[in-house]
PDB file of N, CA and C in Angstrom:
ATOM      1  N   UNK A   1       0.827  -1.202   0.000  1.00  0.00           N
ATOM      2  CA  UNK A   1       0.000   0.000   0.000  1.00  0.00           C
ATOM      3  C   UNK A   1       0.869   1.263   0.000  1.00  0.00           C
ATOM      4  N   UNK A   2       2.126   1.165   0.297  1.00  0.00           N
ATOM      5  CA  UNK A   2       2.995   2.525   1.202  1.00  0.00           C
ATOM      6  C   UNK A   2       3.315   2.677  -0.490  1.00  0.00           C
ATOM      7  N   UNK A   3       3.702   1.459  -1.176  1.00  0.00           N
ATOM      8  CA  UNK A   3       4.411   1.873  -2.552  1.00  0.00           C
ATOM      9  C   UNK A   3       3.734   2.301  -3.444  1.00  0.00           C
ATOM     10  N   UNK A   4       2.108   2.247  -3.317  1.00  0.00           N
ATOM     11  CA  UNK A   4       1.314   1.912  -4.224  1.00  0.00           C
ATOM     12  C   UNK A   4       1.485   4.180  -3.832  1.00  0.00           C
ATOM     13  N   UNK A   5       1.106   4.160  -2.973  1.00  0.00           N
ATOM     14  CA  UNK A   5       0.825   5.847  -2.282  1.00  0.00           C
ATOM     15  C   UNK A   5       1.955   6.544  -2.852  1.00  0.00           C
ATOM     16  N   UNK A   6       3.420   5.532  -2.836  1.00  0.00           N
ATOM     17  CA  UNK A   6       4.296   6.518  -3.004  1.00  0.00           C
ATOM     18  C   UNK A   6       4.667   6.743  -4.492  1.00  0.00           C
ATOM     19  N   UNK A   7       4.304   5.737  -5.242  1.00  0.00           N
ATOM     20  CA  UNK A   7       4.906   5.853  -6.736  1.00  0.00           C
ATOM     21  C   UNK A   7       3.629   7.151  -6.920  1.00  0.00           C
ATOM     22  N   UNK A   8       2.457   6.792  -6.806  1.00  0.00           N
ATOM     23  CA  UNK A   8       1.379   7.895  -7.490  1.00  0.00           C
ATOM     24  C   UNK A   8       1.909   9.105  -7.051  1.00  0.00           C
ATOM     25  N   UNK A   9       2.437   9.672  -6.090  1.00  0.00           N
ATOM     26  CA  UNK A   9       2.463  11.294  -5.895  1.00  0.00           C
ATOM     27  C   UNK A   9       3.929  11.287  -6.497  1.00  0.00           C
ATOM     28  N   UNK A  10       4.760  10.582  -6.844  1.00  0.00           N
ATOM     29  CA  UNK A  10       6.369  10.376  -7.263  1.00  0.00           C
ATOM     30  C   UNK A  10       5.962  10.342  -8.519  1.00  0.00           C
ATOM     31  N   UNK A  11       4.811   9.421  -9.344  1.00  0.00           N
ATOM     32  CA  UNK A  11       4.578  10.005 -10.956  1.00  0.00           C
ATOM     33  C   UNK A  11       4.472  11.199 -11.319  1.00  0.00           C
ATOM     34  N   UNK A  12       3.944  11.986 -11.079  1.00  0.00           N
ATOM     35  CA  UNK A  12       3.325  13.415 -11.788  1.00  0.00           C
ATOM     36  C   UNK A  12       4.962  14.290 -11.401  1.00  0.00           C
ATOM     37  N   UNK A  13       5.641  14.184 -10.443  1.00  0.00           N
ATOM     38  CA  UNK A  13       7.013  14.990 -10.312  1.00  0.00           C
ATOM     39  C   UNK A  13       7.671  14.487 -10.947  1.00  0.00           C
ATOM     40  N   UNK A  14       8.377  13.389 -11.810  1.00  0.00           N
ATOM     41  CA  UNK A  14       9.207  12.443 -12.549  1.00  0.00           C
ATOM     42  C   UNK A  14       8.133  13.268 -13.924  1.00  0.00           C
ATOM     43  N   UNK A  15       7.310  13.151 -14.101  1.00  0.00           N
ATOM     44  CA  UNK A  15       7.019  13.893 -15.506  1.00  0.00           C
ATOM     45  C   UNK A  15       6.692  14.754 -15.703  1.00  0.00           C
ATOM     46  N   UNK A  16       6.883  16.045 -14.703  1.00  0.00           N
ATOM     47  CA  UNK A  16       6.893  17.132 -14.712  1.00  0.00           C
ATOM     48  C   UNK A  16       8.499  17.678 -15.020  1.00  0.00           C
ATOM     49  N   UNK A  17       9.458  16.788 -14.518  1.00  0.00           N
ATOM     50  CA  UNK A  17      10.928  16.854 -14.844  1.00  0.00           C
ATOM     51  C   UNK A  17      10.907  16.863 -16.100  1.00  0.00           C
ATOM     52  N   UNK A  18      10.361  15.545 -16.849  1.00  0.00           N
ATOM     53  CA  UNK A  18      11.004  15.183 -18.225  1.00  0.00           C
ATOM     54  C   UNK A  18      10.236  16.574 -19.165  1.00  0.00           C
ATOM     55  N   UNK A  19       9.331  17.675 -18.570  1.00  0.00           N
ATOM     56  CA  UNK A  19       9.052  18.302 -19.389  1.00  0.00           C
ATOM     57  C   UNK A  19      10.007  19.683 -19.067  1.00  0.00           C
ATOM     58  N   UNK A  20      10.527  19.729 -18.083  1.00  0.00           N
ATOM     59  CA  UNK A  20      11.279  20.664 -17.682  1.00  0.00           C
ATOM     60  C   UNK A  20      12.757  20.780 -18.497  1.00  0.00           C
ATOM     61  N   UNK A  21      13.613  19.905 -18.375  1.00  0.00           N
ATOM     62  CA  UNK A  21      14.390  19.242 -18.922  1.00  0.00           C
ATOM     63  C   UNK A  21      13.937  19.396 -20.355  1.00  0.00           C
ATOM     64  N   UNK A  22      12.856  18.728 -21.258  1.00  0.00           N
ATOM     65  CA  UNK A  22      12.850  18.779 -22.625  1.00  0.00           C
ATOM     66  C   UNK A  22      12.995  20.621 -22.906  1.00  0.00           C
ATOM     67  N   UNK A  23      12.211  21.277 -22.451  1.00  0.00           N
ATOM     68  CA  UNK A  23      12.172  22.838 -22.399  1.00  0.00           C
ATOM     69  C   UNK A  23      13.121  23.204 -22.169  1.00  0.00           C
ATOM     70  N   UNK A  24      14.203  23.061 -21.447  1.00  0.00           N
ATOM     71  CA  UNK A  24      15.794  23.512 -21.483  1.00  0.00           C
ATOM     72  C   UNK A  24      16.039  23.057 -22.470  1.00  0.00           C
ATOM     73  N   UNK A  25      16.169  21.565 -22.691  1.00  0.00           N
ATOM     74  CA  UNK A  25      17.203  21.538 -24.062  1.00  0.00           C
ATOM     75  C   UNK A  25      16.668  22.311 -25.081  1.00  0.00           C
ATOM     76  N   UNK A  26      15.445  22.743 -25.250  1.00  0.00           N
ATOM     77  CA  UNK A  26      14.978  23.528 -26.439  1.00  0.00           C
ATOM     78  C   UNK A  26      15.630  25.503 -26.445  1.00  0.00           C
ATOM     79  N   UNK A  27      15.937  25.449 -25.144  1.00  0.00           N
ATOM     80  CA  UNK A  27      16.008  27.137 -24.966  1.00  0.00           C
ATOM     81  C   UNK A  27      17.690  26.816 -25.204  1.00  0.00           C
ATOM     82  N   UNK A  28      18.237  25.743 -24.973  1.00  0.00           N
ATOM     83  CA  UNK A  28      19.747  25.735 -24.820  1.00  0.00           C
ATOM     84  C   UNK A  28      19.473  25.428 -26.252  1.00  0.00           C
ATOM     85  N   UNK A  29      19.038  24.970 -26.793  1.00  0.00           N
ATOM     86  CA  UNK A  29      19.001  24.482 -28.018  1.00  0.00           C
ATOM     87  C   UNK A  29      18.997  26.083 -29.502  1.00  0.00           C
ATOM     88  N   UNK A  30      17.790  26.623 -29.021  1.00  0.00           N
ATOM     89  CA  UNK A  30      17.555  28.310 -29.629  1.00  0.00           C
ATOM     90  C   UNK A  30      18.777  28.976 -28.919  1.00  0.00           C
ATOM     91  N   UNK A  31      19.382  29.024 -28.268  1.00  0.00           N
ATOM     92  CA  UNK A  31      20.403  30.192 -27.747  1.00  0.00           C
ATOM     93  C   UNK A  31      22.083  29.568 -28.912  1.00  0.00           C
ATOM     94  N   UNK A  32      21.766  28.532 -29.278  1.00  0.00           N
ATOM     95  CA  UNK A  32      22.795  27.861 -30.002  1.00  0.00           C
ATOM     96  C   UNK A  32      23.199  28.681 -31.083  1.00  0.00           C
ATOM     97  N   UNK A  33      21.475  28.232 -31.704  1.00  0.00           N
ATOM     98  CA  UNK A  33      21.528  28.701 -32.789  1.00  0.00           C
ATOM     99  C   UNK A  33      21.289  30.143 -33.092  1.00  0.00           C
ATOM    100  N   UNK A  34      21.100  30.897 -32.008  1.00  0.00           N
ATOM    101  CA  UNK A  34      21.486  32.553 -32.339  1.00  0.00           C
ATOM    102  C   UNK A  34      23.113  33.074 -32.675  1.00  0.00           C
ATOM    103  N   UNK A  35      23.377  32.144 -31.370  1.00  0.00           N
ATOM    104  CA  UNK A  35      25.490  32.328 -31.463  1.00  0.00           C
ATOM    105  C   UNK A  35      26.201  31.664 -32.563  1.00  0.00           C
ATOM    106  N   UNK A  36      25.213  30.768 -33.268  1.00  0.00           N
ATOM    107  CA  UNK A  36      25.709  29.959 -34.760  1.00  0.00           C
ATOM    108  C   UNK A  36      25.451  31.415 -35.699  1.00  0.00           C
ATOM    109  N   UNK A  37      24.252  32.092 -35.657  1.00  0.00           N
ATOM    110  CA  UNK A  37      23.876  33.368 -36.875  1.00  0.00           C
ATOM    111  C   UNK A  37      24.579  33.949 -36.374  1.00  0.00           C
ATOM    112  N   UNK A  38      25.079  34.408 -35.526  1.00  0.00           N
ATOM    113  CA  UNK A  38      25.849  35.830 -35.272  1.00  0.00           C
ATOM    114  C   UNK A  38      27.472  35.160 -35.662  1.00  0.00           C
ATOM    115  N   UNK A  39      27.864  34.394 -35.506  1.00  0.00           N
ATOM    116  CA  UNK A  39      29.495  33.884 -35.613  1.00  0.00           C
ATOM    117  C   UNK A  39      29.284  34.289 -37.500  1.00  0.00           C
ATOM    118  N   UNK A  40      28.087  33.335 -38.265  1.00  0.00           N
ATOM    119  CA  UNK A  40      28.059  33.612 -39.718  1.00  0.00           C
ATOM    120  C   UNK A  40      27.832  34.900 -40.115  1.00  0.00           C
ATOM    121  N   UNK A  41      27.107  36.037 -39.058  1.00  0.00           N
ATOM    122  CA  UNK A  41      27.210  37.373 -39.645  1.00  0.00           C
ATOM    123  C   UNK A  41      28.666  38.158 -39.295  1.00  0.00           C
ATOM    124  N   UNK A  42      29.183  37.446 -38.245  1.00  0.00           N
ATOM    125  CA  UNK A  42      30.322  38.268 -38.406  1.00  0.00           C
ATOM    126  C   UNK A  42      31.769  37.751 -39.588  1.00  0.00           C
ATOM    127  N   UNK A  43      31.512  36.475 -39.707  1.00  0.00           N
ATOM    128  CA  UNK A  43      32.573  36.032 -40.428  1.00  0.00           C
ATOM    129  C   UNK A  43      31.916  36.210 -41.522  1.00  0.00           C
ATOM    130  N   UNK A  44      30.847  36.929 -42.109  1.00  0.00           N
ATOM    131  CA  UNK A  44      30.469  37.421 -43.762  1.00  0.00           C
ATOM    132  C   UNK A  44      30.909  38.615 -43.840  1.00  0.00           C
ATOM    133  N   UNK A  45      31.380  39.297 -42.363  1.00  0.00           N
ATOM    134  CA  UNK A  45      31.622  40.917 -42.309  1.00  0.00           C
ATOM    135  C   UNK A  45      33.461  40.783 -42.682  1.00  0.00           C
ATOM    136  N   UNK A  46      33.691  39.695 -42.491  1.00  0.00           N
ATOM    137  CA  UNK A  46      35.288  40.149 -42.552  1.00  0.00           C
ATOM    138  C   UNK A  46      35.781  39.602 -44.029  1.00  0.00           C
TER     139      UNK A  46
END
């Protein structure tokens, strides 16, 4: 019973992570690719 209580309130925080986590890699992911356009606008400037 104790496990049955503890996995249910331990589910919804374990997949509230994996959406937390996916949303970083996406913002780490967009901040990439701004510092990828700006490296190609400056090396088109020189």
């Amino acid at each position: 019973m104790k496990t049955y209580v503890l996995a249910t309130l331990l589910i919804p925080l374990l997949l509230a992570g994996c959406n937390t986590v996916e949303g970083l890699g996406k913002d780490v992911e967009s901040g990439g690719e701004e510092i990828q356009d700006a490296s190609e606008h400056v090396k088109d400037k020189m």
